[in-house]
PDB file of N, CA and C in Angstrom:
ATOM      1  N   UNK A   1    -140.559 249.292  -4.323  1.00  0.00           N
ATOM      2  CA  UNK A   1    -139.418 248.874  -3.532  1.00  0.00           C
ATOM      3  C   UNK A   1    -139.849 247.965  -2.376  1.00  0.00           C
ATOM      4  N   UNK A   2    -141.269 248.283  -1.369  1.00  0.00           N
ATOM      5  CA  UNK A   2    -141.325 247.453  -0.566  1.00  0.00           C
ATOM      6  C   UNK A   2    -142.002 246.137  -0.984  1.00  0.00           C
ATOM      7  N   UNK A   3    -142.478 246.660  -2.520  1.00  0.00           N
ATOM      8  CA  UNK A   3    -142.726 245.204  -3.077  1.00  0.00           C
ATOM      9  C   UNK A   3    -141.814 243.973  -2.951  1.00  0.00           C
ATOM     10  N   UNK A   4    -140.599 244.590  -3.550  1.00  0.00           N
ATOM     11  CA  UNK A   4    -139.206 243.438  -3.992  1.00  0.00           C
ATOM     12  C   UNK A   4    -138.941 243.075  -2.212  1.00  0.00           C
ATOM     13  N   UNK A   5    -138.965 243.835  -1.474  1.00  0.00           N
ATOM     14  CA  UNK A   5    -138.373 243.288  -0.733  1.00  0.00           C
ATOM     15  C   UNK A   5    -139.226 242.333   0.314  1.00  0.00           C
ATOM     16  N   UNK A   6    -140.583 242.030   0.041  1.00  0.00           N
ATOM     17  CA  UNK A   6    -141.761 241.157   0.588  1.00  0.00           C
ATOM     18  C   UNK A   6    -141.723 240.111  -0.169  1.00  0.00           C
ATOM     19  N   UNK A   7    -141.201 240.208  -1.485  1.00  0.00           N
ATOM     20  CA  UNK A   7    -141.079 239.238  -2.525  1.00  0.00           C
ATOM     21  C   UNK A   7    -139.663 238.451  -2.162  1.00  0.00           C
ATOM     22  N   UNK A   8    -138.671 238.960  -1.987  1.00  0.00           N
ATOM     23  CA  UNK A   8    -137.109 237.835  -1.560  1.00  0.00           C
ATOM     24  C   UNK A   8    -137.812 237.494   0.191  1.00  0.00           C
ATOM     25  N   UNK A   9    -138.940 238.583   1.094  1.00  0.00           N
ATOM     26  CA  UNK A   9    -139.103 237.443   2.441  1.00  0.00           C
ATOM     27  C   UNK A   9    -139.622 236.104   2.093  1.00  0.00           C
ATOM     28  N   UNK A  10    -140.398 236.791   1.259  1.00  0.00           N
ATOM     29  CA  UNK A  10    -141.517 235.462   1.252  1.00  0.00           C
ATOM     30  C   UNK A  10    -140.709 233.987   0.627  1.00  0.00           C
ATOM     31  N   UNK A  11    -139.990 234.273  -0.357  1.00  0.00           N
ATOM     32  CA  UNK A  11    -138.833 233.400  -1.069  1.00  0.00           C
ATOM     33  C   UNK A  11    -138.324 232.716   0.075  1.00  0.00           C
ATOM     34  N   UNK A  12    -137.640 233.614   1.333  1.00  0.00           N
ATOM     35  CA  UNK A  12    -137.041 232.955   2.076  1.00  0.00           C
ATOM     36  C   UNK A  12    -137.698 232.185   3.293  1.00  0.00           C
ATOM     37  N   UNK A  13    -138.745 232.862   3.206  1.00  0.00           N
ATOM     38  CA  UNK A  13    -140.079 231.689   4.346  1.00  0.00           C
ATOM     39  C   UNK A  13    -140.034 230.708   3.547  1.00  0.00           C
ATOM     40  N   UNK A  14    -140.633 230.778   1.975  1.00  0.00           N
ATOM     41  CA  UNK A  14    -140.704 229.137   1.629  1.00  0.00           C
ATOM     42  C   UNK A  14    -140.309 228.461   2.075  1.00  0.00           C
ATOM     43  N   UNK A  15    -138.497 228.635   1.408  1.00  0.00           N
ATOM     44  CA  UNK A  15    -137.222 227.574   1.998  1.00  0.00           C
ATOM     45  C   UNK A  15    -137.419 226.838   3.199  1.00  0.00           C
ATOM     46  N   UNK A  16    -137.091 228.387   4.049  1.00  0.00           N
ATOM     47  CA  UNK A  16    -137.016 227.274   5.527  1.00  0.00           C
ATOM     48  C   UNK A  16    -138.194 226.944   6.250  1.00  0.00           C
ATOM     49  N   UNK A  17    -139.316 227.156   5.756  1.00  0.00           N
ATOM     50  CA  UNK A  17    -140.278 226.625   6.682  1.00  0.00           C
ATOM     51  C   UNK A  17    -140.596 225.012   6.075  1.00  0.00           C
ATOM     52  N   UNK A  18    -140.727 224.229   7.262  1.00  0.00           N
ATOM     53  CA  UNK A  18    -141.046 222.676   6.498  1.00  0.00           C
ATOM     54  C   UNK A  18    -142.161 222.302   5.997  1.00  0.00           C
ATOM     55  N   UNK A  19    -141.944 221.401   5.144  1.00  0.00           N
ATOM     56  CA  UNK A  19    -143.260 221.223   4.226  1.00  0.00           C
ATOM     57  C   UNK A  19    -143.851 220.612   4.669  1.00  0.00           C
ATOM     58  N   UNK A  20    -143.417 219.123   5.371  1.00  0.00           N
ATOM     59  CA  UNK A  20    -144.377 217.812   5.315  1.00  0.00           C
ATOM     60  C   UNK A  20    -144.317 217.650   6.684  1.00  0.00           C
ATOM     61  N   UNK A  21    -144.649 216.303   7.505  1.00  0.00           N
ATOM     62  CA  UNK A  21    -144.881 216.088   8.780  1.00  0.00           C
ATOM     63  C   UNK A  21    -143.570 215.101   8.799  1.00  0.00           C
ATOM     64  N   UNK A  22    -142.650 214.795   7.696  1.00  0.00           N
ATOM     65  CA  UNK A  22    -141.677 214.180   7.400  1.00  0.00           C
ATOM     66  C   UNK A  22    -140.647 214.837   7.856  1.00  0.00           C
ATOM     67  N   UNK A  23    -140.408 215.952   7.288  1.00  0.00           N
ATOM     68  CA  UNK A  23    -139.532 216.955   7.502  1.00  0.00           C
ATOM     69  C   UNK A  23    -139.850 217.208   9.288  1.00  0.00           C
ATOM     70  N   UNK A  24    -140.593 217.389   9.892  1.00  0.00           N
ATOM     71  CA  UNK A  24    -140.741 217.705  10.956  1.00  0.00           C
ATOM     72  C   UNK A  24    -140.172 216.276  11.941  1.00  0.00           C
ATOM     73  N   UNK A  25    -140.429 215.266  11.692  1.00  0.00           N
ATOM     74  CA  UNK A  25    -140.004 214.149  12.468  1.00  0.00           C
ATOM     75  C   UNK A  25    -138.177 214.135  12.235  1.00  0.00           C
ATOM     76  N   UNK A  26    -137.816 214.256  11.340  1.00  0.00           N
ATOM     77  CA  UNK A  26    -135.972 215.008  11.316  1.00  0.00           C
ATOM     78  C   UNK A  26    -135.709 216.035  12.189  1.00  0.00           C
ATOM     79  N   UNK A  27    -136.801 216.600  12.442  1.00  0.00           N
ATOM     80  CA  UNK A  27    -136.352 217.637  13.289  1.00  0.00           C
ATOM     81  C   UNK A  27    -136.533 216.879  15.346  1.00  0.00           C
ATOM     82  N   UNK A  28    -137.363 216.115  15.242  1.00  0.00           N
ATOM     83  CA  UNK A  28    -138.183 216.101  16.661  1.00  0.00           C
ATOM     84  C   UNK A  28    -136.871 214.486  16.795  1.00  0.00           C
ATOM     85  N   UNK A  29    -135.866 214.016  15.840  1.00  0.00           N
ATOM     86  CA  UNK A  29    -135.111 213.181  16.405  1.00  0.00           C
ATOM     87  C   UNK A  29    -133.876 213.596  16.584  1.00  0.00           C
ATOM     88  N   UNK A  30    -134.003 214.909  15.848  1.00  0.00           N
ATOM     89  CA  UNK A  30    -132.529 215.939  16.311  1.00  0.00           C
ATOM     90  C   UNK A  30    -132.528 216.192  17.610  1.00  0.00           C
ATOM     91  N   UNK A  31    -133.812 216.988  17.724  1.00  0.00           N
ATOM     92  CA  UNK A  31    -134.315 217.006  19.318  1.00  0.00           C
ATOM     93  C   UNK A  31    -133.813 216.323  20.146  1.00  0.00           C
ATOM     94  N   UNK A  32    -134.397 214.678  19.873  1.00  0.00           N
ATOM     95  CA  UNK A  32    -134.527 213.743  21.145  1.00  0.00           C
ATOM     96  C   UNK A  32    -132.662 213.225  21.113  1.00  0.00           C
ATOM     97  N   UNK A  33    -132.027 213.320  20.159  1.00  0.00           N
ATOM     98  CA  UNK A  33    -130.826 212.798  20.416  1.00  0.00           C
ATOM     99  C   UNK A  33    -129.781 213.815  20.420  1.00  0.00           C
ATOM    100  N   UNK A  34    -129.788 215.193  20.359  1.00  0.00           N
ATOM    101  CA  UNK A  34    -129.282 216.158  21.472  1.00  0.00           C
ATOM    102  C   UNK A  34    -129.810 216.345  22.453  1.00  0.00           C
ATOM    103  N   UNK A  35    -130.889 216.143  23.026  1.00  0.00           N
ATOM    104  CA  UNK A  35    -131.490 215.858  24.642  1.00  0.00           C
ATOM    105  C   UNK A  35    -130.524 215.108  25.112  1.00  0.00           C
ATOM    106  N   UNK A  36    -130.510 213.361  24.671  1.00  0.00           N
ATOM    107  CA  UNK A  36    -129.927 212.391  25.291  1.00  0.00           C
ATOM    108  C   UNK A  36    -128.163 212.523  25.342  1.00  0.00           C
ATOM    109  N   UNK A  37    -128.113 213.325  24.604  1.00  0.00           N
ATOM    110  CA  UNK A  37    -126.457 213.461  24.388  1.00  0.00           C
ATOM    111  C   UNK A  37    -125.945 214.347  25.250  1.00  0.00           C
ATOM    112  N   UNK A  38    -127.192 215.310  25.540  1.00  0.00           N
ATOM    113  CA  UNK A  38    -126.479 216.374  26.675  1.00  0.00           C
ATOM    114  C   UNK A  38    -127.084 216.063  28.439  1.00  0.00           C
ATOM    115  N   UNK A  39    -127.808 214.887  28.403  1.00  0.00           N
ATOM    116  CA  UNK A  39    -127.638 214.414  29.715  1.00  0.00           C
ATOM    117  C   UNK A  39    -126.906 213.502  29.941  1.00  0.00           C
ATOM    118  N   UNK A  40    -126.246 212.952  28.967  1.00  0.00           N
ATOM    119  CA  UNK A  40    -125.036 212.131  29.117  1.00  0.00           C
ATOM    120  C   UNK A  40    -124.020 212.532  29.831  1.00  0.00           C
ATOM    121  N   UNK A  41    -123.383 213.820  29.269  1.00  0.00           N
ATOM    122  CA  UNK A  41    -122.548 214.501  29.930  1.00  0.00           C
ATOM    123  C   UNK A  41    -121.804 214.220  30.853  1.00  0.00           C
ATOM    124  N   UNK A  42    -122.416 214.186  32.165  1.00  0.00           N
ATOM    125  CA  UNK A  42    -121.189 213.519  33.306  1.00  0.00           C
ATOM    126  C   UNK A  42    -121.158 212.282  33.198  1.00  0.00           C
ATOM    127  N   UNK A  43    -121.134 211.316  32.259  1.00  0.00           N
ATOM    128  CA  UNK A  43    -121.647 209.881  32.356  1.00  0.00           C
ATOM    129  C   UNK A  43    -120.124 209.388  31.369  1.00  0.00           C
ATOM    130  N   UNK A  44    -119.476 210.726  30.312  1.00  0.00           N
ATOM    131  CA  UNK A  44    -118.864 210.213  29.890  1.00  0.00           C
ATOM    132  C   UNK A  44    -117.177 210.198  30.220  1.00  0.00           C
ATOM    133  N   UNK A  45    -116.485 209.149  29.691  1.00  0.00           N
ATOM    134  CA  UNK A  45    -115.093 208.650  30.053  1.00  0.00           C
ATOM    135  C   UNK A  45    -114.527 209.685  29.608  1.00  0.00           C
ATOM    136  N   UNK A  46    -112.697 209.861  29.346  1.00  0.00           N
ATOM    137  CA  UNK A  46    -111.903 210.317  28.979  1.00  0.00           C
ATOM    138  C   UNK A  46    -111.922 210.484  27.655  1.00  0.00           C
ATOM    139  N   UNK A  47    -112.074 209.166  27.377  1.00  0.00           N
ATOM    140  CA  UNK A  47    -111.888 208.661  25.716  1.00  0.00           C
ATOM    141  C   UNK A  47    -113.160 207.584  24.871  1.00  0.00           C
ATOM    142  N   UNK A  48    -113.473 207.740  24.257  1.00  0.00           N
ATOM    143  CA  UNK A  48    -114.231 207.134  23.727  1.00  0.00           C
ATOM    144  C   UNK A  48    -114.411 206.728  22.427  1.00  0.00           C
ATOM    145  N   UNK A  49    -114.732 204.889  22.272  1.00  0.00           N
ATOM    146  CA  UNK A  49    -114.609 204.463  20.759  1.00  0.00           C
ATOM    147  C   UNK A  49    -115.334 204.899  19.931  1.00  0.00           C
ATOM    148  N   UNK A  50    -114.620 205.836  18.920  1.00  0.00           N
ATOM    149  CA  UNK A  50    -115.450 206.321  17.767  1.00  0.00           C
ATOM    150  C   UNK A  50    -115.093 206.403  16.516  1.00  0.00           C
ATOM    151  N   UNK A  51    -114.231 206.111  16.448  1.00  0.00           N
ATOM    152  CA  UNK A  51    -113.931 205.657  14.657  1.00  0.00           C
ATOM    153  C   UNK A  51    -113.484 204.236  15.012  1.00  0.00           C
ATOM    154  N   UNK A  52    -114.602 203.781  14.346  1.00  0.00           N
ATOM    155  CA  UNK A  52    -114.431 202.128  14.077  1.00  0.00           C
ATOM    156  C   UNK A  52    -113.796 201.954  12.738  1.00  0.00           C
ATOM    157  N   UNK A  53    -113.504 202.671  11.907  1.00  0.00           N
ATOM    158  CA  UNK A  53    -112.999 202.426  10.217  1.00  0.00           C
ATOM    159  C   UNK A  53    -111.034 202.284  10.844  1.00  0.00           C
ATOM    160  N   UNK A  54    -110.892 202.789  12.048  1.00  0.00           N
ATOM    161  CA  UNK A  54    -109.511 202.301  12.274  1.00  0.00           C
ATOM    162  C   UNK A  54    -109.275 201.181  12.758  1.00  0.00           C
ATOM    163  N   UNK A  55    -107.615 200.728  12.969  1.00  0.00           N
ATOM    164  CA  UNK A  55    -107.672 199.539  13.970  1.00  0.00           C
ATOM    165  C   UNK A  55    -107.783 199.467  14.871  1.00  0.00           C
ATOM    166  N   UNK A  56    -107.973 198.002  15.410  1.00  0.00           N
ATOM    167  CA  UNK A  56    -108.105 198.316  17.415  1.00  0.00           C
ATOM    168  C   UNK A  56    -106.836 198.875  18.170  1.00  0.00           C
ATOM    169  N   UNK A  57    -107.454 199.574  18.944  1.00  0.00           N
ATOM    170  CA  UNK A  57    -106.610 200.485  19.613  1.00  0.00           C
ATOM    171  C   UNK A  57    -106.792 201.721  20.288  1.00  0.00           C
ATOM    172  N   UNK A  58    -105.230 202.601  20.398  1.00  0.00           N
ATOM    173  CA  UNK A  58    -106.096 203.655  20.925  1.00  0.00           C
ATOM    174  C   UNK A  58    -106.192 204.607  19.745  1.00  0.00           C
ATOM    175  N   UNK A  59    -106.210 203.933  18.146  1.00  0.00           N
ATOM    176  CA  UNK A  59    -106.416 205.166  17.325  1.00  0.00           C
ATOM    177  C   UNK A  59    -107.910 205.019  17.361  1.00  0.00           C
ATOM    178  N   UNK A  60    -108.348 203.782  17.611  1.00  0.00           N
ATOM    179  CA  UNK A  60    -110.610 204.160  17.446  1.00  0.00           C
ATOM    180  C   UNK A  60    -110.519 204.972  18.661  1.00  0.00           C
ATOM    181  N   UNK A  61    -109.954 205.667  19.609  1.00  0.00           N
ATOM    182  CA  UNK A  61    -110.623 206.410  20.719  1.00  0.00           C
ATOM    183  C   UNK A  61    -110.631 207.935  20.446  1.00  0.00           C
ATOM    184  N   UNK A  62    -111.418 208.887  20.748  1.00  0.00           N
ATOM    185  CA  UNK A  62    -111.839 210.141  20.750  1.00  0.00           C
ATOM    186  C   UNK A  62    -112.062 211.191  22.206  1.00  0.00           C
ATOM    187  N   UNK A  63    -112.055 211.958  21.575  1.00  0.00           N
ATOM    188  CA  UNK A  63    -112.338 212.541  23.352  1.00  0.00           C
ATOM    189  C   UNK A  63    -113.492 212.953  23.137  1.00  0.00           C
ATOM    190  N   UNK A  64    -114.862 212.723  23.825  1.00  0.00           N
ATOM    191  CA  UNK A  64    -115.935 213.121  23.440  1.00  0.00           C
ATOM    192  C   UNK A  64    -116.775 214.104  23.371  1.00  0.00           C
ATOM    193  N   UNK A  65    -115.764 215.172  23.424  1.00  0.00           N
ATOM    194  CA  UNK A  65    -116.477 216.326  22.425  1.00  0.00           C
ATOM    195  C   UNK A  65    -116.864 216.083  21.122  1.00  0.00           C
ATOM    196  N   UNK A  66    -116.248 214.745  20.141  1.00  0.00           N
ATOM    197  CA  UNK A  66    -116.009 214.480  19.021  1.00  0.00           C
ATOM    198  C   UNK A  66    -117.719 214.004  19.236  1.00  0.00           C
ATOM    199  N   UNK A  67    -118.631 213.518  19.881  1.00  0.00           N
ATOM    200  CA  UNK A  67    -119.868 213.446  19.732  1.00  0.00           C
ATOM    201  C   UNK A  67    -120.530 214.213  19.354  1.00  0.00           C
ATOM    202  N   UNK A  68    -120.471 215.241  19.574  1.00  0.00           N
ATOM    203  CA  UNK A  68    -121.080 216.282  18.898  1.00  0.00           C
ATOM    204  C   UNK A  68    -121.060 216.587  17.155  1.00  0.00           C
ATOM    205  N   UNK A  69    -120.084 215.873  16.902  1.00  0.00           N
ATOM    206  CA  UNK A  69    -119.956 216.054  15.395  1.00  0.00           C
ATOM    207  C   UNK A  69    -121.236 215.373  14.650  1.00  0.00           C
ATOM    208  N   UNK A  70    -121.474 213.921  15.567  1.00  0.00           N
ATOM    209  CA  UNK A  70    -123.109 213.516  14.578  1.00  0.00           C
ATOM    210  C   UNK A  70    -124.270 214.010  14.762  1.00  0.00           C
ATOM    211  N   UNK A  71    -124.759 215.193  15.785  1.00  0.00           N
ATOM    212  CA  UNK A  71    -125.755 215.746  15.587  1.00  0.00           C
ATOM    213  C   UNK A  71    -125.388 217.038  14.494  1.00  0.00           C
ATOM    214  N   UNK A  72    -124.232 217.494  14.535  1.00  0.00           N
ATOM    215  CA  UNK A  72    -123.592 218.551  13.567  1.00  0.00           C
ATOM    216  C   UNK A  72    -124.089 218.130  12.418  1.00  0.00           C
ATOM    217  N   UNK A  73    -123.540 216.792  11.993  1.00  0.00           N
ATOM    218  CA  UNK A  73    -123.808 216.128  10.518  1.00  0.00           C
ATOM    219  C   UNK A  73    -125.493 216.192  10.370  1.00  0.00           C
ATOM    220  N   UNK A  74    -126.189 215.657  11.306  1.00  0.00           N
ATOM    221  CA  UNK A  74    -127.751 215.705  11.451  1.00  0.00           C
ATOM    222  C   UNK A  74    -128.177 216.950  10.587  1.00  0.00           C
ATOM    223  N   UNK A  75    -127.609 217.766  11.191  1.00  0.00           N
ATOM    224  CA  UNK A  75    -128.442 218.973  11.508  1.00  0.00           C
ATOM    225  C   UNK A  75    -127.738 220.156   9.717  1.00  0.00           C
ATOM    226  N   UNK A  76    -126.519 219.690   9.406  1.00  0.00           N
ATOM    227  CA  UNK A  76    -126.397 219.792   7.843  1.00  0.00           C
ATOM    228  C   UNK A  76    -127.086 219.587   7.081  1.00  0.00           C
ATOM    229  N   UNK A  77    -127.220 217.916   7.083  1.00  0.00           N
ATOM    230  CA  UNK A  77    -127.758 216.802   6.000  1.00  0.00           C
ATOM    231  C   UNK A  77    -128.768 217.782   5.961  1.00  0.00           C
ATOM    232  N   UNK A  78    -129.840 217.801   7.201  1.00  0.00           N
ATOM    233  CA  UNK A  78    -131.462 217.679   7.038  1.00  0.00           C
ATOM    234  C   UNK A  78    -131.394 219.114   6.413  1.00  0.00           C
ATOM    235  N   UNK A  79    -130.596 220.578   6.848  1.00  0.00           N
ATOM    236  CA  UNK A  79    -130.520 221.654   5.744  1.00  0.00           C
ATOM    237  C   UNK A  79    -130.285 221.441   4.590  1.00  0.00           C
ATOM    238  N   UNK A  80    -129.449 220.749   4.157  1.00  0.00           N
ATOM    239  CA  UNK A  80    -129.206 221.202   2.889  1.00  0.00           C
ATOM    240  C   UNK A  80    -130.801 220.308   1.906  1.00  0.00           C
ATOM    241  N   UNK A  81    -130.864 218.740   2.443  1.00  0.00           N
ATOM    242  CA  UNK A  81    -131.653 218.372   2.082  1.00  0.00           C
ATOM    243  C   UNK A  81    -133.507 219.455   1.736  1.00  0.00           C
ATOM    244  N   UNK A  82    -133.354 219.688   2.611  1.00  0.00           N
ATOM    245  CA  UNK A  82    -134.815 220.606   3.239  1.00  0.00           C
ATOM    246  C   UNK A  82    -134.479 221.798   1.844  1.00  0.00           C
ATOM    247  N   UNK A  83    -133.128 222.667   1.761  1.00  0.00           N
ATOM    248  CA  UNK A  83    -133.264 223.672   0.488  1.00  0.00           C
ATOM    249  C   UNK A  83    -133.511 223.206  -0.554  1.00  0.00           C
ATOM    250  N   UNK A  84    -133.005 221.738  -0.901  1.00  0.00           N
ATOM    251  CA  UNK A  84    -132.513 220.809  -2.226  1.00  0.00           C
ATOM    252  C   UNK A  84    -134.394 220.809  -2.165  1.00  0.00           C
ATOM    253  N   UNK A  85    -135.095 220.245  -1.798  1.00  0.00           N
ATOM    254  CA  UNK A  85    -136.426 219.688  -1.959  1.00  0.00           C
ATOM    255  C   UNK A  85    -137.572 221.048  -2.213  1.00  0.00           C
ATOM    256  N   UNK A  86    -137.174 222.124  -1.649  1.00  0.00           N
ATOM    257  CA  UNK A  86    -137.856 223.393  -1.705  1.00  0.00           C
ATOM    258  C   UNK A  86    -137.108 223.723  -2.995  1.00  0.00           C
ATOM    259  N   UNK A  87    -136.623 223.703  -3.330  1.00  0.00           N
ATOM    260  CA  UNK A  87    -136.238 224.392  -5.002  1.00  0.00           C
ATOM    261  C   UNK A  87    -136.623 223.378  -6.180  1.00  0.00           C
ATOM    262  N   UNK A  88    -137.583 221.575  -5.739  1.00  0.00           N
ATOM    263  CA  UNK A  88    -137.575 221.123  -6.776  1.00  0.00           C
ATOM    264  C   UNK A  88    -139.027 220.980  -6.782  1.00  0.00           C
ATOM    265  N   UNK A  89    -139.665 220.322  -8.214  1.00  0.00           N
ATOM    266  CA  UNK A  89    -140.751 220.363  -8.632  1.00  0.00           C
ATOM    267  C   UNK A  89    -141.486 219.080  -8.013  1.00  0.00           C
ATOM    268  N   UNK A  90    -140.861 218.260  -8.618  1.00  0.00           N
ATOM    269  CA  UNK A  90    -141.144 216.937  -8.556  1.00  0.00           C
ATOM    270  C   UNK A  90    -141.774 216.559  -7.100  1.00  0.00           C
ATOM    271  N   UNK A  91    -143.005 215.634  -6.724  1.00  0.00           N
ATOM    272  CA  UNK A  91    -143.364 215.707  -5.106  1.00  0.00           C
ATOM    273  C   UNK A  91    -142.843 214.208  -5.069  1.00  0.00           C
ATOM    274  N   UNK A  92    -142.585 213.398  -6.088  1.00  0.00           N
ATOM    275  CA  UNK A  92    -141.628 212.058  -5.918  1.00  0.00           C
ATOM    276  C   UNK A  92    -140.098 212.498  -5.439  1.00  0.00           C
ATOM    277  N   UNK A  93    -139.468 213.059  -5.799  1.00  0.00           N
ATOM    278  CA  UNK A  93    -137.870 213.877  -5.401  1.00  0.00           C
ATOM    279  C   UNK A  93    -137.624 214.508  -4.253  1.00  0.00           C
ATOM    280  N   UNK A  94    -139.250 215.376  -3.788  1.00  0.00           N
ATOM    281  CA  UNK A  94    -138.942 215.641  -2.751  1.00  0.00           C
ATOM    282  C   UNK A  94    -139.398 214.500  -1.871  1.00  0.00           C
ATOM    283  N   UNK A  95    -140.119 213.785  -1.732  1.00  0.00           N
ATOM    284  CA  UNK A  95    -140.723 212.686  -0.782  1.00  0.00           C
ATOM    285  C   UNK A  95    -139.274 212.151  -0.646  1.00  0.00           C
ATOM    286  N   UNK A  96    -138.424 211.605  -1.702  1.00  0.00           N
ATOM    287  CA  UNK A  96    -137.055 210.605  -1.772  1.00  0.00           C
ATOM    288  C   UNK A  96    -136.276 211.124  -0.403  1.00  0.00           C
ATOM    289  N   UNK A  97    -136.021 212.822  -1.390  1.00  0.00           N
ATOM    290  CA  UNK A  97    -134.665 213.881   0.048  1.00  0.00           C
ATOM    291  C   UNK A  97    -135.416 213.675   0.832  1.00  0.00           C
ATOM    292  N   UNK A  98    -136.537 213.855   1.672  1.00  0.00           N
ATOM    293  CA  UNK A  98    -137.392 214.569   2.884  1.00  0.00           C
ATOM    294  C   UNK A  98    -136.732 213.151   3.508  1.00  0.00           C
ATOM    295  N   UNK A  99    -137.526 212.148   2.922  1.00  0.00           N
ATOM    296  CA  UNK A  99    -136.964 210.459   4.300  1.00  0.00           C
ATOM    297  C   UNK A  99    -135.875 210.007   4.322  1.00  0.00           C
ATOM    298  N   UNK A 100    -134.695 210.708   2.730  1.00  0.00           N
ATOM    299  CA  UNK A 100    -133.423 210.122   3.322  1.00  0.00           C
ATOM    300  C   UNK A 100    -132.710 210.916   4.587  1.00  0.00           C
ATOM    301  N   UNK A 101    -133.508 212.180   4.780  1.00  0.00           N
ATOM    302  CA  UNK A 101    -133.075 212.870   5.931  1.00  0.00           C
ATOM    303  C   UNK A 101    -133.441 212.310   6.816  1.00  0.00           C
ATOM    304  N   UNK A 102    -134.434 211.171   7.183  1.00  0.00           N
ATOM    305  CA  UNK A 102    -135.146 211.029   8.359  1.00  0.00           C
ATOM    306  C   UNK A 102    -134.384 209.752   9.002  1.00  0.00           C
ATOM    307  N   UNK A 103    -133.956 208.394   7.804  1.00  0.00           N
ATOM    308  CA  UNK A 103    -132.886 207.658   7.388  1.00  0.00           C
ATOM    309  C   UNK A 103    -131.769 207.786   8.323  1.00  0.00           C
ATOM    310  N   UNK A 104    -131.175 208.779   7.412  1.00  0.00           N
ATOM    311  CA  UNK A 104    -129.733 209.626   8.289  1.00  0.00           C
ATOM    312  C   UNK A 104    -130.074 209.587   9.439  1.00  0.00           C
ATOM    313  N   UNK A 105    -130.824 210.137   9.754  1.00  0.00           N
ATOM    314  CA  UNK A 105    -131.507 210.450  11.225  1.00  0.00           C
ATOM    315  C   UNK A 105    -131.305 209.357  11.676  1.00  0.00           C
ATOM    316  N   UNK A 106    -132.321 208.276  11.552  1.00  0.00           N
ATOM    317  CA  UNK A 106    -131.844 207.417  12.383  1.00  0.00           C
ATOM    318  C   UNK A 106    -131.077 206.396  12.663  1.00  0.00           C
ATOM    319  N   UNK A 107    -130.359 206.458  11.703  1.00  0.00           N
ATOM    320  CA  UNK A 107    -129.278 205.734  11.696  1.00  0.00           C
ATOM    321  C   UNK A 107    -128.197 205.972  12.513  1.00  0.00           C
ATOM    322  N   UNK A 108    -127.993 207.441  12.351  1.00  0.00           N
ATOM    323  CA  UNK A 108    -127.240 208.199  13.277  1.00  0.00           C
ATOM    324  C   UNK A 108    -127.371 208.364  14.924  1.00  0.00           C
ATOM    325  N   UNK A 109    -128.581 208.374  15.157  1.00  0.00           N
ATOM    326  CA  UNK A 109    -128.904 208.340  16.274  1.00  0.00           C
ATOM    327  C   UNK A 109    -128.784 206.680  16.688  1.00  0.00           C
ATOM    328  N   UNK A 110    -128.917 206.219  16.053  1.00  0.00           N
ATOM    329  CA  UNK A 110    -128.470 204.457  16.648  1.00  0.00           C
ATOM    330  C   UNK A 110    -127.337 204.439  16.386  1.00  0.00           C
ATOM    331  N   UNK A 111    -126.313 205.009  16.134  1.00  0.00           N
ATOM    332  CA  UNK A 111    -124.919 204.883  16.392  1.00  0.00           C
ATOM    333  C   UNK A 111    -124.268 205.555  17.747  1.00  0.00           C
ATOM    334  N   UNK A 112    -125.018 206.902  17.940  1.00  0.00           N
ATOM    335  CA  UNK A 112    -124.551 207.497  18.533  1.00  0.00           C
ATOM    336  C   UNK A 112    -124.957 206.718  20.077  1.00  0.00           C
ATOM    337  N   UNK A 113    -126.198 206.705  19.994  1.00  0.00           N
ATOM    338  CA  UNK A 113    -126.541 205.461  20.988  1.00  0.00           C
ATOM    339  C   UNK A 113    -125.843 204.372  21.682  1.00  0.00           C
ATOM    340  N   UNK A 114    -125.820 203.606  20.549  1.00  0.00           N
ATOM    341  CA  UNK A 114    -124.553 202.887  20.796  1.00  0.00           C
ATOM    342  C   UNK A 114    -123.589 202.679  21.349  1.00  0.00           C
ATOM    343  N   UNK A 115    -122.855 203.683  21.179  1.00  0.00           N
ATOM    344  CA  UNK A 115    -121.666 204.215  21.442  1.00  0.00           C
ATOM    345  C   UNK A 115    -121.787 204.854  22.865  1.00  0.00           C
ATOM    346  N   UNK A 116    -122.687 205.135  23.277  1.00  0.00           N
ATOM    347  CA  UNK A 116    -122.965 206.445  24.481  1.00  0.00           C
ATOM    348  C   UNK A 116    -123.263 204.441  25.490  1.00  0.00           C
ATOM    349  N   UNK A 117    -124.265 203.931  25.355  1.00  0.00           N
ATOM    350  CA  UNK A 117    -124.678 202.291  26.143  1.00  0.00           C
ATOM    351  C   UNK A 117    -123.379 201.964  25.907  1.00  0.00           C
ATOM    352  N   UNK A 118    -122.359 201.494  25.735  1.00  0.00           N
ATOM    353  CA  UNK A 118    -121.309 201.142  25.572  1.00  0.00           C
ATOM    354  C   UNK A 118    -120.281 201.340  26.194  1.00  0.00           C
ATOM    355  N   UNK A 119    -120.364 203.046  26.240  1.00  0.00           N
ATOM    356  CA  UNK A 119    -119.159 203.601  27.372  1.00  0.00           C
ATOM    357  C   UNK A 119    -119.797 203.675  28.755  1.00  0.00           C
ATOM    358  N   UNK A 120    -121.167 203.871  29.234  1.00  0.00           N
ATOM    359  CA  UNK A 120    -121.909 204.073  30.539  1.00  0.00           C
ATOM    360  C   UNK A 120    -122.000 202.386  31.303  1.00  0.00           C
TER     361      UNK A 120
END
């Protein structure tokens, strides 16, 4: 019995512990762009442009709690990615998921950026 149950920990260390130094740099830009997002804080307006897929106006404006939603997305992607790559064989498949998380990453963080230089 205390076999099985050292056998599903260890299962579950695999998962979440990171593999590469890849996986770890997704993590250290989650870091740096919830740092910068939460010393922003008193810096930001009422409203702020954040859906650009609308027209001009006040439907692109948000109230910026809605910032928080792209480190949210960050911090999904790079999970689910991180389980998807620990359950596969292939070290080409996982190399692909591991940097499109890093990708996301920074892409995201240069939006959010953006957007934050923009309203300050």
């Amino acid at each position: 019995m205390l076999l099985q149950k050292d056998t599903k920990y260890m299962y579950l260390v695999r998962i979440l512990r990171p593999s590469n130094p890849i996986a770890l740099l997704s993590l250290v830009i989650l870091i740096l762009l919830t740092s910068y997002l939460i010393s922003r804080v008193e810096q930001y307006p009422p409203e702020i442009p954040l859906w650009y897929s609308r027209v001009w106006g006040p439907e692109r404006l948000a109230n910026p709690f809605w910032l928080w939603l792209i480190p949210t997305l960050m911090v999904l992607v790079l999970i689910v990615n991180h389980i998807i790559s620990k359950m596969l064989v292939s070290t080409n498949l996982i190399r692909i998921i591991t940097w499109s998380s890093v990708i996301f990453g920074v892409i995201l963080s240069y939006s959010l950026i953006k957007i934050l230089l923009l309203v300050s």
